[in-house]
C-alpha atoms as a PDB file:
ATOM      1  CA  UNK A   1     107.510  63.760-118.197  1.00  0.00           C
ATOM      2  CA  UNK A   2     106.097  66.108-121.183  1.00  0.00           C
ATOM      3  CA  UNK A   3     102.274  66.674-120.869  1.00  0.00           C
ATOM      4  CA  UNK A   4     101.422  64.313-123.895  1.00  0.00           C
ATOM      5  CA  UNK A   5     102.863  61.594-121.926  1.00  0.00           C
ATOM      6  CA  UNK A   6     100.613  62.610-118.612  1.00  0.00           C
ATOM      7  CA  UNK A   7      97.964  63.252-121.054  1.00  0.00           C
ATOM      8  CA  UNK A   8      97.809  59.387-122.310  1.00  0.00           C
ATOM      9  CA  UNK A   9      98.379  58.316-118.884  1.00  0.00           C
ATOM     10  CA  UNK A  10      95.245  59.982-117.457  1.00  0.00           C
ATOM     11  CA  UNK A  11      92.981  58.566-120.528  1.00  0.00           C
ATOM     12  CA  UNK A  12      94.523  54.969-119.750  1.00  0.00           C
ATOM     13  CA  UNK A  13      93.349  55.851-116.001  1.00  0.00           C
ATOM     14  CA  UNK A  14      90.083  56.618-116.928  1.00  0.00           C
ATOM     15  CA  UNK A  15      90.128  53.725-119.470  1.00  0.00           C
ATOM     16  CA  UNK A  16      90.967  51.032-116.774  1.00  0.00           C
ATOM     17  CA  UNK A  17      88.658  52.707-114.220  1.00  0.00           C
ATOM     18  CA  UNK A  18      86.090  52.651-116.599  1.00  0.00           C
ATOM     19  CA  UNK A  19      86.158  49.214-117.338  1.00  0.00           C
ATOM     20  CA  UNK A  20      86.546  47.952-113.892  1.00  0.00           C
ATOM     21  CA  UNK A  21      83.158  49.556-113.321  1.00  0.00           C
ATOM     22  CA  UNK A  22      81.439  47.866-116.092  1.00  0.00           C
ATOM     23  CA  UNK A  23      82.931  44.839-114.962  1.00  0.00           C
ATOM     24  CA  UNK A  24      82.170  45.333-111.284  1.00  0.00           C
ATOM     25  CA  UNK A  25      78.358  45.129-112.908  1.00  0.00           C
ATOM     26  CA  UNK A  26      78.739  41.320-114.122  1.00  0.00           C
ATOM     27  CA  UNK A  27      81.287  39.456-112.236  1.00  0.00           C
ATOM     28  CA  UNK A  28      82.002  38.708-108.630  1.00  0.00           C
ATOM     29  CA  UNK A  29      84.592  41.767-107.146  1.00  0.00           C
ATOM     30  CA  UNK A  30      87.040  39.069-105.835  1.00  0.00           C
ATOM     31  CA  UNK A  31      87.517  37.313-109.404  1.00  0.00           C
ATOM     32  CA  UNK A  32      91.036  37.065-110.857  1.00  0.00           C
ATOM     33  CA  UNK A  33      90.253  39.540-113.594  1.00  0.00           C
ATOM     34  CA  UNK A  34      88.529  42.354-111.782  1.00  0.00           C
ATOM     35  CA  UNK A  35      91.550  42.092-109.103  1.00  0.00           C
ATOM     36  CA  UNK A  36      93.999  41.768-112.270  1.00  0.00           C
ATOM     37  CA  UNK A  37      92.555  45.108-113.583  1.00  0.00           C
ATOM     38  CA  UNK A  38      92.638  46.978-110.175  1.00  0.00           C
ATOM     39  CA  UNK A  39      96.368  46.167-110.031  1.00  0.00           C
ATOM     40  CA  UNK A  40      96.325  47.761-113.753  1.00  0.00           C
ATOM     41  CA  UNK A  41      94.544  51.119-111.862  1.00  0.00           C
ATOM     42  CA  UNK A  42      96.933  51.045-108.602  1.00  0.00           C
ATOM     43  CA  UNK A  43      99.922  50.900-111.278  1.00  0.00           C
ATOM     44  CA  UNK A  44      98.900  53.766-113.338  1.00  0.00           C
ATOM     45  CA  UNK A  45      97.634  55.750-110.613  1.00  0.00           C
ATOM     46  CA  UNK A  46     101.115  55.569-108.777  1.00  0.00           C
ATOM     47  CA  UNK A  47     103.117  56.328-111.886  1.00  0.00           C
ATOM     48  CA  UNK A  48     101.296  59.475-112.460  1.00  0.00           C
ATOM     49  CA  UNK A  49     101.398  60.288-109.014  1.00  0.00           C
ATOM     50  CA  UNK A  50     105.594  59.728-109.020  1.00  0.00           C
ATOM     51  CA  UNK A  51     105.301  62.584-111.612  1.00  0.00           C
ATOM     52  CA  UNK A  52     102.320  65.093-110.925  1.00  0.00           C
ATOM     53  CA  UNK A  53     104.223  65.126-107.472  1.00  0.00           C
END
């Protein structure tokens, strides 16, 4: 995977970690969309670990 592509990937980690927290702040942890999003983070984190090795 070229580093552009593992460059976008780690903003769109941040991104979705970042919004997770703000959400975290104003709705319950167990609610459909916070667990929605943190699939969304354990997605993205395992694709760039398949390729950062």
């Amino acid at each position: 995977m070229t580093s552009k592509t593992t460059h976008t990937l780690l903003k769109n980690i941040e991104r979705v970690r970042h919004d997770l927290n703000v959400m975290a702040l104003t709705i319950d942890l167990s609610s459909p969309d916070i667990i929605s999003r943190s699939q969304e983070l354990d997605h993205l984190l395992n694709e760039y670990k398949s390729i950062a090795g």
